[in-house]
N, C-alpha and C. Protein backbone atom coordinates (compact mmCIF):
# COMPACT_ATOMS: atom_id res chain seq x y z
N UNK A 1 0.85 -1.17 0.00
CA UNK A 1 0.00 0.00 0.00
C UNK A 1 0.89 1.24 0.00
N UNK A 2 0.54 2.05 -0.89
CA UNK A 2 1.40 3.51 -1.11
C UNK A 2 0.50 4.38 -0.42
N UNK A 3 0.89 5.02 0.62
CA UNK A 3 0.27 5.93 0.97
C UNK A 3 1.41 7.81 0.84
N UNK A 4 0.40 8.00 0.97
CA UNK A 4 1.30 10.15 1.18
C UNK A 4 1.24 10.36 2.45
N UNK A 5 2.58 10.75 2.90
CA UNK A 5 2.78 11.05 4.45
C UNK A 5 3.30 12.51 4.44
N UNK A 6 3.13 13.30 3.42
CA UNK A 6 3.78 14.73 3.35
C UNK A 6 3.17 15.36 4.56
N UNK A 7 1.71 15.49 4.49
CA UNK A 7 1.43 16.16 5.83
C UNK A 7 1.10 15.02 7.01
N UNK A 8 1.68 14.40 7.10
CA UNK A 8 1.53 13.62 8.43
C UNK A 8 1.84 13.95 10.11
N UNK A 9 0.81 13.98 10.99
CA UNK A 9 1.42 14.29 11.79
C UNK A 9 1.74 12.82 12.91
N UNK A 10 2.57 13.40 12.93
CA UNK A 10 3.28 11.95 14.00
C UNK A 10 2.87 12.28 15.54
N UNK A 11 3.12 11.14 16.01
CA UNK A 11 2.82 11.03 17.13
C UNK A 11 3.47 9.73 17.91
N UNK A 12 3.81 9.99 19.78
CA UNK A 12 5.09 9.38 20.44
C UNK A 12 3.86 9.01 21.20
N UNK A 13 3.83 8.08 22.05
CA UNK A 13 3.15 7.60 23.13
C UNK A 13 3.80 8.62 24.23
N UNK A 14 2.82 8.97 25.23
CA UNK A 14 3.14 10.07 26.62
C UNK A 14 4.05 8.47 27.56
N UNK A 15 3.70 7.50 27.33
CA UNK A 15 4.45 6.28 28.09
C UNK A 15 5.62 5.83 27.35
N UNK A 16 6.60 6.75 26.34
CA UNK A 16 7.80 6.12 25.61
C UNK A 16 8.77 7.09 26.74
N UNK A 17 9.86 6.83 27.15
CA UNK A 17 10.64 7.55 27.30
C UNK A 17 11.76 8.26 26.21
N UNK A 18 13.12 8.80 26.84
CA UNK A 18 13.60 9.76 26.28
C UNK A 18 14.82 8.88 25.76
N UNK A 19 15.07 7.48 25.62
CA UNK A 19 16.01 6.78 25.01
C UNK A 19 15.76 6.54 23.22
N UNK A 20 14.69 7.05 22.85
CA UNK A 20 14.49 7.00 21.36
C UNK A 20 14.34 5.78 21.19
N UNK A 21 13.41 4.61 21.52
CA UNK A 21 13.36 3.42 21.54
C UNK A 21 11.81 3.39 21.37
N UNK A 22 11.41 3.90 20.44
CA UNK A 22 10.04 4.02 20.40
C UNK A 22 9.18 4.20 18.89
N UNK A 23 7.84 3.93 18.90
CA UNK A 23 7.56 4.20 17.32
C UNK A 23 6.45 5.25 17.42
N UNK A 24 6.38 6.01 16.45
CA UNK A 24 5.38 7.15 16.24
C UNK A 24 4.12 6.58 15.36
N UNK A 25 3.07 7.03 15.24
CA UNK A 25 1.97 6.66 14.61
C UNK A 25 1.57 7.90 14.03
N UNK A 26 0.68 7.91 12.73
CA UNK A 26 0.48 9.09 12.39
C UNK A 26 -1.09 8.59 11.40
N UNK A 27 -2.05 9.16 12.12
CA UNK A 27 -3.77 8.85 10.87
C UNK A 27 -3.76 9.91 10.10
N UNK A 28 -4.08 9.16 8.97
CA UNK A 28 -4.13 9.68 7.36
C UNK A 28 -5.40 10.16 6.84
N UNK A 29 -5.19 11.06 6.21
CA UNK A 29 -6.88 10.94 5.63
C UNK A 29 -7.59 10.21 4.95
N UNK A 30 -7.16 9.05 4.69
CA UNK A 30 -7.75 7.73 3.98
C UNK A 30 -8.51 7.04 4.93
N UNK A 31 -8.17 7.11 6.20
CA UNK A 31 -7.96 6.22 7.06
C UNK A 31 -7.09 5.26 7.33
N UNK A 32 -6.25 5.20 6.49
CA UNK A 32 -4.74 4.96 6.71
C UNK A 32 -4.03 4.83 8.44
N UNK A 33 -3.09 4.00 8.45
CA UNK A 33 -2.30 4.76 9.90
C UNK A 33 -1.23 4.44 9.33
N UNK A 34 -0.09 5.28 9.70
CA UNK A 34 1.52 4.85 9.32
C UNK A 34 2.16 4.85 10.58
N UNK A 35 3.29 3.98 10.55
CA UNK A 35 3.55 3.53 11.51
C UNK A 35 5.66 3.68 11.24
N UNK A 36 6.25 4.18 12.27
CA UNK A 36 7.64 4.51 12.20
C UNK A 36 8.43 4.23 13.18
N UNK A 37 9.32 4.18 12.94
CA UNK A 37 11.07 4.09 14.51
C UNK A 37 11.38 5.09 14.46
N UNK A 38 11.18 5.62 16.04
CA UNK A 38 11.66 7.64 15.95
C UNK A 38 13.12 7.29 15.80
N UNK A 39 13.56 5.67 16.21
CA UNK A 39 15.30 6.21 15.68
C UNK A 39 15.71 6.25 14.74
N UNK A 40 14.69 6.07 13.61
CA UNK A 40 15.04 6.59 12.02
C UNK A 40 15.24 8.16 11.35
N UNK A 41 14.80 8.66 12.70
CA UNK A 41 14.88 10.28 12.46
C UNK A 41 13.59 10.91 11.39
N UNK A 42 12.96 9.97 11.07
CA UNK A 42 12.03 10.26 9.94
C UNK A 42 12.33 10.19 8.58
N UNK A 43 13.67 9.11 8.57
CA UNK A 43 14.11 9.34 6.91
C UNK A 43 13.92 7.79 6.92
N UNK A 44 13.30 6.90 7.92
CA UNK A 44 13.78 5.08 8.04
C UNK A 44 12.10 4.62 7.29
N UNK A 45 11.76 3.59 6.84
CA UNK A 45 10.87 2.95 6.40
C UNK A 45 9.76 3.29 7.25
N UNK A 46 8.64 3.42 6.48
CA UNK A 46 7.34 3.22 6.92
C UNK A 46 6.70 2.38 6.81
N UNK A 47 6.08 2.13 7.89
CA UNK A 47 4.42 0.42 7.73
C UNK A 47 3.22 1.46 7.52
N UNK A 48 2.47 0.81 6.57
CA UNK A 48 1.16 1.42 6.51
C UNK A 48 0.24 0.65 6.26
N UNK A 49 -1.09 0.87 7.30
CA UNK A 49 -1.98 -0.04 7.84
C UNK A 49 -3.28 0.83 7.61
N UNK A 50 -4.43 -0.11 6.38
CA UNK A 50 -5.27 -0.26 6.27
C UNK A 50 -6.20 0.34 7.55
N UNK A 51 -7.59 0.83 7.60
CA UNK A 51 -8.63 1.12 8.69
C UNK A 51 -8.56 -0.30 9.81
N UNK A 52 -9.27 -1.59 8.72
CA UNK A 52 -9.38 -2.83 9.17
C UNK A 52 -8.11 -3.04 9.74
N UNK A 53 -6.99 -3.37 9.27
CA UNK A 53 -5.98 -3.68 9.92
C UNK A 53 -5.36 -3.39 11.26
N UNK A 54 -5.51 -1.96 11.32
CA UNK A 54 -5.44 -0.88 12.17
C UNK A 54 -6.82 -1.49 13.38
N UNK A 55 -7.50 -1.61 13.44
CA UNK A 55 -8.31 -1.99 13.82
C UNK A 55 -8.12 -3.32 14.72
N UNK A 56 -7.82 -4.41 13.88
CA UNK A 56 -7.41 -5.60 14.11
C UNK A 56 -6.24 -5.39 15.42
N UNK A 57 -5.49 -4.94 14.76
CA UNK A 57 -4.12 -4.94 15.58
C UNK A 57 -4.61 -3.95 16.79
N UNK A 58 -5.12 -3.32 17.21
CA UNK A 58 -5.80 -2.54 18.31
C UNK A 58 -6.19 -3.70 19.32
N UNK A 59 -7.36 -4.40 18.35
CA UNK A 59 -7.87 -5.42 19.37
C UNK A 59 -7.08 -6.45 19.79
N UNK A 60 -6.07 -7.01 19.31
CA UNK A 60 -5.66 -8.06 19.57
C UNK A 60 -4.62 -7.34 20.44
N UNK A 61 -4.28 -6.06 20.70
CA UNK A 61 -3.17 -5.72 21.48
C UNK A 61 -3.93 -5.33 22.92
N UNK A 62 -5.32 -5.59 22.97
CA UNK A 62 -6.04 -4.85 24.09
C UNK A 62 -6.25 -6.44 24.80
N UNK A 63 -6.57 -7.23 23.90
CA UNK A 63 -6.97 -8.69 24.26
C UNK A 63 -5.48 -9.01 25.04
N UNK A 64 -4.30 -8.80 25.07
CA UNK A 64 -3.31 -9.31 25.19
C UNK A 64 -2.54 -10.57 24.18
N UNK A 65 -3.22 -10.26 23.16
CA UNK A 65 -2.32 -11.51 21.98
C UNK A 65 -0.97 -11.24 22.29
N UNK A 66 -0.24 -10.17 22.14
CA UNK A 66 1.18 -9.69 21.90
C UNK A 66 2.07 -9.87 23.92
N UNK A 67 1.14 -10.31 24.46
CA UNK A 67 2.22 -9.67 25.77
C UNK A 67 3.15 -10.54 25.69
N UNK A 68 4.09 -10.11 26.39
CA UNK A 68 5.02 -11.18 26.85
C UNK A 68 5.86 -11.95 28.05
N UNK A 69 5.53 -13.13 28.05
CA UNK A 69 5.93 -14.05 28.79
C UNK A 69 6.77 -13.95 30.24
């Protein structure tokens, strides 16, 4: 999926700290979300996730699919 991130605004979780070990999220006007490593400085690869997808991955991160062990 190609999306346009020219005007994107990013965004840090208020729970990342100040070691740059963290990813920014940014909603699109498609409904899009893009997804980044602030230690890329903003020049490193982007993921970009569908409404549904976006969606998906919400729930399954609220359910606890992802915790770990």
């Amino acid at each position: 999926m190609k999306v346009d991130v020219t005007s994107a605004v990013w965004r840090k979780s208020t729970y990342s700290g100040p070691d740059g070990n963290c990813v920014e999220v940014a909603f699109l006007r498609g409904g899009e979300v893009a997804v980044r490593d602030t230690k890329d400085n903003g020049v490193g690869p982007i993921l970009a996730f569908g409404p549904g997808e976006w969606s998906a991955f919400i729930a399954d991160v609220t359910a606890g699919e992802f915790a770990l062990s």
